[in-house]
PDB file of N, CA and C in Angstrom:
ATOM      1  N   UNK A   1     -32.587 -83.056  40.239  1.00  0.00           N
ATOM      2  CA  UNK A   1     -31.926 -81.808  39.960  1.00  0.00           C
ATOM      3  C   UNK A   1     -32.187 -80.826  41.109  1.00  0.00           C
ATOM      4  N   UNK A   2     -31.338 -79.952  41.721  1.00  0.00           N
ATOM      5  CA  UNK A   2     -31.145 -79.354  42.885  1.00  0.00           C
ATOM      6  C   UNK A   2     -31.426 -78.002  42.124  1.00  0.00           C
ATOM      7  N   UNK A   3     -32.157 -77.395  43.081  1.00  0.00           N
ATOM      8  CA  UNK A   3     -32.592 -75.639  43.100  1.00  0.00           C
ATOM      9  C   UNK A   3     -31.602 -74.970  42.808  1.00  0.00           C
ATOM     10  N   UNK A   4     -31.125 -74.195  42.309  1.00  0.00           N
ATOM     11  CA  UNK A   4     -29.944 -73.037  42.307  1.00  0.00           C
ATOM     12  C   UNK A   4     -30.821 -72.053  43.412  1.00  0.00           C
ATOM     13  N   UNK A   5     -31.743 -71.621  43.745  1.00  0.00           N
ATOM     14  CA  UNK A   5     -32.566 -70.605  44.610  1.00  0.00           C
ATOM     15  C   UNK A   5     -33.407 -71.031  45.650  1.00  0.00           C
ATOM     16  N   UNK A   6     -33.011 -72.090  46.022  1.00  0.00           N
ATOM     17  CA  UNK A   6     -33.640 -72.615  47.024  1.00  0.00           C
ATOM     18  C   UNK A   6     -33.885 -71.989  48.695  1.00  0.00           C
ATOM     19  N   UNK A   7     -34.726 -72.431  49.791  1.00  0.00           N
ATOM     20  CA  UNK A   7     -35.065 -71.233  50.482  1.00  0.00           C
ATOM     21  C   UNK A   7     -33.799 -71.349  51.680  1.00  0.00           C
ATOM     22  N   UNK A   8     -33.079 -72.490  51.225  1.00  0.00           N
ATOM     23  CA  UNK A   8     -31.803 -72.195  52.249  1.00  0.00           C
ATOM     24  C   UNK A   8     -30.829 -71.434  51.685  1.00  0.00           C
ATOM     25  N   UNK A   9     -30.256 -71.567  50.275  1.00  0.00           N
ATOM     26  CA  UNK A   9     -29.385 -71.052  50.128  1.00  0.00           C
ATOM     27  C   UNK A   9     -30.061 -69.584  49.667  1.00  0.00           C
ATOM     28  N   UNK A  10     -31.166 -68.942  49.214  1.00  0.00           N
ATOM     29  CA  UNK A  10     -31.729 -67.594  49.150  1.00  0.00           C
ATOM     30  C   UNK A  10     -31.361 -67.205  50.915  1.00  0.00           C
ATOM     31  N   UNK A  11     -31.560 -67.574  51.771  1.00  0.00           N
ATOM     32  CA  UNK A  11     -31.378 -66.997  53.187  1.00  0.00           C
ATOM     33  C   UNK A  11     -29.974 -66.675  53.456  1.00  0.00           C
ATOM     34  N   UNK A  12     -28.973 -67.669  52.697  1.00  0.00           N
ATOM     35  CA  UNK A  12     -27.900 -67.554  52.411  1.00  0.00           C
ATOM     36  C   UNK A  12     -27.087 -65.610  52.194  1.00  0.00           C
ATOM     37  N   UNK A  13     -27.600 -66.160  50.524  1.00  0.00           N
ATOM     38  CA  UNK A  13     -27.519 -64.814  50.123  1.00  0.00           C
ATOM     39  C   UNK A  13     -27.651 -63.796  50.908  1.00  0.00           C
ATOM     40  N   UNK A  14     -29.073 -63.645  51.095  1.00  0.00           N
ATOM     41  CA  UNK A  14     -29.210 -62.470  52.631  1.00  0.00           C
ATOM     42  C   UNK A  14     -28.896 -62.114  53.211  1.00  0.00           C
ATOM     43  N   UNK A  15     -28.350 -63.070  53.711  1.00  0.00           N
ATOM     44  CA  UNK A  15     -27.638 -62.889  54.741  1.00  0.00           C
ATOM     45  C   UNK A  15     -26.172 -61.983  54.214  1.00  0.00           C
ATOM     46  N   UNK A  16     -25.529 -62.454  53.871  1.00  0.00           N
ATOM     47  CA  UNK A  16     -24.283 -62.261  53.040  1.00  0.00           C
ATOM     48  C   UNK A  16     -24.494 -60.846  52.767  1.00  0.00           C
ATOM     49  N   UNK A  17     -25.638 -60.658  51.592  1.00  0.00           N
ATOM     50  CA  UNK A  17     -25.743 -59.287  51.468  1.00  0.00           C
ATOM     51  C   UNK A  17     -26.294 -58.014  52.740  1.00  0.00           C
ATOM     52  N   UNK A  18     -26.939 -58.462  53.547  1.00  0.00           N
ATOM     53  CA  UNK A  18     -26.709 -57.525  54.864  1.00  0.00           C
ATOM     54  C   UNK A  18     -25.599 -57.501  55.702  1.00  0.00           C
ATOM     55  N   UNK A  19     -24.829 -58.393  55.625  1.00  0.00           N
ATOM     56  CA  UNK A  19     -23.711 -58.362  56.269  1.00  0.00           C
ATOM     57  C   UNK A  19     -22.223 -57.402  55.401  1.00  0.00           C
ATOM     58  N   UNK A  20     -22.599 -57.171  53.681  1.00  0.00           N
ATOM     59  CA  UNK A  20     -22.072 -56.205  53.135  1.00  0.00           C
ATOM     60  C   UNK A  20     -22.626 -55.235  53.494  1.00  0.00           C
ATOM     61  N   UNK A  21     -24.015 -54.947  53.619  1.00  0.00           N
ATOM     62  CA  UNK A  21     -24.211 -53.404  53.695  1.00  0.00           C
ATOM     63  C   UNK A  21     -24.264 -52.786  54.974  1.00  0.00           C
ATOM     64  N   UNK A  22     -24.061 -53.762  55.926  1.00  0.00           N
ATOM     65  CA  UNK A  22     -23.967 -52.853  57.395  1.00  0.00           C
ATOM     66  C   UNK A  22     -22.097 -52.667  57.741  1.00  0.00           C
ATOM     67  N   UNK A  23     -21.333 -53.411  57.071  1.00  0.00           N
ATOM     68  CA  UNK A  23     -19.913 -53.208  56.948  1.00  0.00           C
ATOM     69  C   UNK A  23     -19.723 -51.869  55.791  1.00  0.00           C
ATOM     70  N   UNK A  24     -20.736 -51.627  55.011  1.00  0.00           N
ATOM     71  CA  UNK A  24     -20.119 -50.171  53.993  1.00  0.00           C
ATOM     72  C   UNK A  24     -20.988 -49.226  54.831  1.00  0.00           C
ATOM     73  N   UNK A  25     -22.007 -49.415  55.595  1.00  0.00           N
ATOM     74  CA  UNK A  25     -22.276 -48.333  56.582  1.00  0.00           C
ATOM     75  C   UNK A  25     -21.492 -47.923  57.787  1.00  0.00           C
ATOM     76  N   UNK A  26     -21.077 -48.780  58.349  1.00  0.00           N
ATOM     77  CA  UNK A  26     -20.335 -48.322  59.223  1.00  0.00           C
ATOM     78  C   UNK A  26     -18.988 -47.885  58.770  1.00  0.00           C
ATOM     79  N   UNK A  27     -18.339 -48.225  57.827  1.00  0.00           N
ATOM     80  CA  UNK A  27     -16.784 -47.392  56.684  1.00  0.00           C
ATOM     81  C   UNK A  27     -17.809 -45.955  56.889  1.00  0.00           C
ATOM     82  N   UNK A  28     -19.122 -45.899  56.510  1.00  0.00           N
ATOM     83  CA  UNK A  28     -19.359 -44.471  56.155  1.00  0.00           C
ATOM     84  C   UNK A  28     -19.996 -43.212  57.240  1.00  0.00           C
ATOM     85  N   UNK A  29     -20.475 -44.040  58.062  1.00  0.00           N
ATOM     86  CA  UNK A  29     -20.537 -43.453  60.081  1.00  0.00           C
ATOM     87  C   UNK A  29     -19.074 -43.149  60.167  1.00  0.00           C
ATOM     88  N   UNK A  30     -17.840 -43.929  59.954  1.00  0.00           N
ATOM     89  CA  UNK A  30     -16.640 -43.243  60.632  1.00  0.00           C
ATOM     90  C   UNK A  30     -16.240 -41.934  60.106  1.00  0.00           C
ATOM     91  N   UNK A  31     -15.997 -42.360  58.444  1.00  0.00           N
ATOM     92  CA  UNK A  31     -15.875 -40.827  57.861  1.00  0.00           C
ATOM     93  C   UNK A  31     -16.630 -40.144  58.047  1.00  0.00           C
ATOM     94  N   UNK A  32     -18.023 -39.862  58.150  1.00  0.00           N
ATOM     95  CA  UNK A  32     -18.482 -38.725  59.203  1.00  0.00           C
ATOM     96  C   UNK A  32     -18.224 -38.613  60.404  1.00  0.00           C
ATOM     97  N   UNK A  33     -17.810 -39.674  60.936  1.00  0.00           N
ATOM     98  CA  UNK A  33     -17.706 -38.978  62.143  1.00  0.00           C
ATOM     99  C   UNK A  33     -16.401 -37.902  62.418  1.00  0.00           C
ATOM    100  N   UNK A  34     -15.372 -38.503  61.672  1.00  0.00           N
ATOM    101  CA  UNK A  34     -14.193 -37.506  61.008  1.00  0.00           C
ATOM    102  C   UNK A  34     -14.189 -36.280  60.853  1.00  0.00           C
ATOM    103  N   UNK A  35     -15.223 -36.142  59.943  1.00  0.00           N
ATOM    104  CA  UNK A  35     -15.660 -34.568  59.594  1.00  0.00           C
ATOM    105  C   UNK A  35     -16.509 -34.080  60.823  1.00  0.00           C
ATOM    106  N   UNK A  36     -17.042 -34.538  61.748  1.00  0.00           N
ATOM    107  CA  UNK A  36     -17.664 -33.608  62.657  1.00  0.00           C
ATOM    108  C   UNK A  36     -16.595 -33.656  63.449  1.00  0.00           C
ATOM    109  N   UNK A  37     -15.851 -34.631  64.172  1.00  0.00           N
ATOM    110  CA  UNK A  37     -15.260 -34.877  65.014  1.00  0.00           C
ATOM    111  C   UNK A  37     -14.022 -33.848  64.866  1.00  0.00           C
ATOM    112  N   UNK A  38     -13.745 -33.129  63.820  1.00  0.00           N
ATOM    113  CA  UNK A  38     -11.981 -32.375  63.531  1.00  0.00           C
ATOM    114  C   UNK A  38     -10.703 -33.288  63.217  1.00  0.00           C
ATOM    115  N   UNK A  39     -11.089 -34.518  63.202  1.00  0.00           N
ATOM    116  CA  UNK A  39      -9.734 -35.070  62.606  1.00  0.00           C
ATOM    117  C   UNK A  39      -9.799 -34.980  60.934  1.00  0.00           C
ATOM    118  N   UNK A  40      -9.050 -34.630  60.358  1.00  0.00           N
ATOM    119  CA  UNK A  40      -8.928 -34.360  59.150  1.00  0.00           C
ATOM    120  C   UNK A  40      -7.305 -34.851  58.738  1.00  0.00           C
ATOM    121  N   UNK A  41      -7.499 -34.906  57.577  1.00  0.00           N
ATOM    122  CA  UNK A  41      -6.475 -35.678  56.838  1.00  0.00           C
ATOM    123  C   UNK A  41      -5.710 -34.339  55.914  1.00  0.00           C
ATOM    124  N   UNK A  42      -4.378 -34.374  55.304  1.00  0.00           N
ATOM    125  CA  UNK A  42      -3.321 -33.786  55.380  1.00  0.00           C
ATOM    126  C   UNK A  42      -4.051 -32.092  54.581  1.00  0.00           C
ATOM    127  N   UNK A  43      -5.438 -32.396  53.562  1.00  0.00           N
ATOM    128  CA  UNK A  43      -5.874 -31.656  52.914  1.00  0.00           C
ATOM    129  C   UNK A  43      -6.459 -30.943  54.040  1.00  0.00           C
ATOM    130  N   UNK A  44      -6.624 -29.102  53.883  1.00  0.00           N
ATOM    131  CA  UNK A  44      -7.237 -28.599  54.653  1.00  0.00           C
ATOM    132  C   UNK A  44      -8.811 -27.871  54.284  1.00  0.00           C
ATOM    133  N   UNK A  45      -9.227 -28.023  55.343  1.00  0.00           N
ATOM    134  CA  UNK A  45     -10.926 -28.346  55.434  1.00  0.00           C
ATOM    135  C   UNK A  45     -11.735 -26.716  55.258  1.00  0.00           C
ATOM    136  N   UNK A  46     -12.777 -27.200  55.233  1.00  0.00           N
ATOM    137  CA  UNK A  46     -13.212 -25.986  54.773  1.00  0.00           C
ATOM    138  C   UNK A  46     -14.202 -25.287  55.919  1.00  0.00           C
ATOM    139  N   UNK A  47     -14.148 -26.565  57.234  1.00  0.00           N
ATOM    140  CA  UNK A  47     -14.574 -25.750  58.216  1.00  0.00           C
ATOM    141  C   UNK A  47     -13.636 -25.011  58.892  1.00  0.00           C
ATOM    142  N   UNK A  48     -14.615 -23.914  60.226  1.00  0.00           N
ATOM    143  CA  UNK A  48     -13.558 -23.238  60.467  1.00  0.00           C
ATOM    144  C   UNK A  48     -13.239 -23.837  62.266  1.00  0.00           C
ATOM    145  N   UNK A  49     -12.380 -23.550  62.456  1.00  0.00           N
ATOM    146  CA  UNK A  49     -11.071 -23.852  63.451  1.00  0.00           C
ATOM    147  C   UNK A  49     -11.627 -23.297  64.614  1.00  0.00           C
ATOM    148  N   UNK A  50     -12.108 -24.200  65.840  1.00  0.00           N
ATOM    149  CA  UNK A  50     -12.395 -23.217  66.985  1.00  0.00           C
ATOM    150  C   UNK A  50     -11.437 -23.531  67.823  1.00  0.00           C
ATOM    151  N   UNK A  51     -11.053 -22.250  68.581  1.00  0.00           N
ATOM    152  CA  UNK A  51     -10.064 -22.443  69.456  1.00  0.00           C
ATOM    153  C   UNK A  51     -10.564 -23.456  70.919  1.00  0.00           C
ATOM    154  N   UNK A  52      -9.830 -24.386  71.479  1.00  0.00           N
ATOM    155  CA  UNK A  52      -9.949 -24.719  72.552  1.00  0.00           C
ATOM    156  C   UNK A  52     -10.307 -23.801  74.019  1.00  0.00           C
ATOM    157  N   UNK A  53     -11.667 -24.334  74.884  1.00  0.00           N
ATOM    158  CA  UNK A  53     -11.921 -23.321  75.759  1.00  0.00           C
ATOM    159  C   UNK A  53     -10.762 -23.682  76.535  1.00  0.00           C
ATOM    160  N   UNK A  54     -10.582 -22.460  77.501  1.00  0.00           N
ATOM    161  CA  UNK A  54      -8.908 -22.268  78.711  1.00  0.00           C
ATOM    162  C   UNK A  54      -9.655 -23.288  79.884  1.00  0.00           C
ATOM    163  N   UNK A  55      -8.700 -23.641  80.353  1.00  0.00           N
ATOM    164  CA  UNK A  55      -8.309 -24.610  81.595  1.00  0.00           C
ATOM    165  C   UNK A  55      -9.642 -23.801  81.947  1.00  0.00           C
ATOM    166  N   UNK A  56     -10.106 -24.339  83.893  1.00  0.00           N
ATOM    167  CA  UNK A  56     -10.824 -24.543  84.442  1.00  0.00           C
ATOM    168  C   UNK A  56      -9.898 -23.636  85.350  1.00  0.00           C
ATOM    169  N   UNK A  57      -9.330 -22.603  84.681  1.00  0.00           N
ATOM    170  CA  UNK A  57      -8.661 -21.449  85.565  1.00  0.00           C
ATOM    171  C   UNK A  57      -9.796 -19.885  85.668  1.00  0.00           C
ATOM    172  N   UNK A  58     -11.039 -20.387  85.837  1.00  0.00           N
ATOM    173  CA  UNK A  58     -11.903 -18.903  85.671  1.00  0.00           C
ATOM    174  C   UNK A  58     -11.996 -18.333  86.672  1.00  0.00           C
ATOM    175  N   UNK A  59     -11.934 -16.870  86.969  1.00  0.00           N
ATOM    176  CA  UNK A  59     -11.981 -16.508  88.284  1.00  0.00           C
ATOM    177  C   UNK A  59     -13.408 -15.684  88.559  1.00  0.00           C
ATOM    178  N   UNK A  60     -13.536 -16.350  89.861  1.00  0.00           N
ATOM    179  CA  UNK A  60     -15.168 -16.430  90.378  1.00  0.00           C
ATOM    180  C   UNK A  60     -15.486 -15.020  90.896  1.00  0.00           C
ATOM    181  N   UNK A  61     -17.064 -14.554  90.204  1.00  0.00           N
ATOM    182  CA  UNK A  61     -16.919 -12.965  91.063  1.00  0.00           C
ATOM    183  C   UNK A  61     -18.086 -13.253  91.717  1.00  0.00           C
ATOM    184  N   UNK A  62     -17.932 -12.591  92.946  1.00  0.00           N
ATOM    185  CA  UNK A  62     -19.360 -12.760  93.942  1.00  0.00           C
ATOM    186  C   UNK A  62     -19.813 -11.817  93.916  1.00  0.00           C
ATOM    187  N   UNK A  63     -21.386 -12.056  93.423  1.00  0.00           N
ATOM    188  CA  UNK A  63     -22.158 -10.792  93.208  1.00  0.00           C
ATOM    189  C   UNK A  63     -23.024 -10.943  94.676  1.00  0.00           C
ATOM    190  N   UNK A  64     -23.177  -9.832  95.460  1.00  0.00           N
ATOM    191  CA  UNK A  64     -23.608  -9.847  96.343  1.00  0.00           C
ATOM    192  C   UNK A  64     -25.423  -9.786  96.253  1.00  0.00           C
ATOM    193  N   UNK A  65     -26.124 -10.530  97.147  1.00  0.00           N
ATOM    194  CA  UNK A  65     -27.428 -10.632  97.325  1.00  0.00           C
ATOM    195  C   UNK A  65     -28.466  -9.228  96.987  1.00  0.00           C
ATOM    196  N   UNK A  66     -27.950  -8.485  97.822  1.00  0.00           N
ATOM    197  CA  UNK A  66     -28.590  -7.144  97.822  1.00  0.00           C
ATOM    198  C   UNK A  66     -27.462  -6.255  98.099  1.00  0.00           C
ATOM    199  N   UNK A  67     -27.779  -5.280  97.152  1.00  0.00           N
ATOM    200  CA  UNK A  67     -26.217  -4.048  97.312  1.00  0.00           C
ATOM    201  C   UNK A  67     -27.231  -3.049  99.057  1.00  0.00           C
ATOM    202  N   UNK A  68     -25.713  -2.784  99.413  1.00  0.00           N
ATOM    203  CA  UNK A  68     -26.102  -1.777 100.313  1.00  0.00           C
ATOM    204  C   UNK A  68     -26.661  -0.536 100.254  1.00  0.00           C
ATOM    205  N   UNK A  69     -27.898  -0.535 101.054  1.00  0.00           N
ATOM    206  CA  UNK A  69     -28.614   0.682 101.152  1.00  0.00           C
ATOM    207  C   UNK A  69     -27.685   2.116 101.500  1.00  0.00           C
ATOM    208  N   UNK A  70     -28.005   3.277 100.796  1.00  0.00           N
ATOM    209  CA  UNK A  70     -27.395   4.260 101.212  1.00  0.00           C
ATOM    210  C   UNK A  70     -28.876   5.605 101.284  1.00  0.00           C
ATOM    211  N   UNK A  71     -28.208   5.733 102.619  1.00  0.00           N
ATOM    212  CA  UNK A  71     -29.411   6.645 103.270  1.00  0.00           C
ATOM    213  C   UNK A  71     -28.861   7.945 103.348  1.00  0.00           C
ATOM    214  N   UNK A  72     -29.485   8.663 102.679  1.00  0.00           N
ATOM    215  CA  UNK A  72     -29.323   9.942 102.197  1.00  0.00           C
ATOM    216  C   UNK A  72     -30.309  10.970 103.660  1.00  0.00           C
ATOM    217  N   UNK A  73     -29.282  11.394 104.586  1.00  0.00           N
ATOM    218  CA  UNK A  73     -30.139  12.362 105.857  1.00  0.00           C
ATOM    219  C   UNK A  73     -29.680  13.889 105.609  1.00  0.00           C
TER     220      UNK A  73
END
């Protein structure tokens, strides 16, 4: 008469069952990542909306080293 729990087919199992629970973890890493990431689905969210920073159009001011001395004679 053959084991029903034997130590091959118990490794079996194991196997099987970590291979379910790292497939319902990663289903559940994406949907978070969803919610941090801003893709959202047709319902609207309850975070709030940041606007995109502007192009790489900033205009540069040169602050000079040392302002000029003014000599008061």
């Amino acid at each position: 008469m053959r084991l029903i729990l034997s130590e091959r087919n118990l490794v079996g199992v194991l196997f099987v069952l970590v291979l379910i629970t790292f497939a319902l973890a990663h289903e559940d890493s994406k949907k978070m990542e969803r919610v941090y990431t801003g893709v959202t689905s047709s319902t609207p969210s309850k975070y709030v909306w940041v606007a995109p920073l502007p192009d790489n159009k900033v205009q540069s001011t040169v602050i000079p080293e040392k302002l000029p001395s003014v000599s008061s004679e």
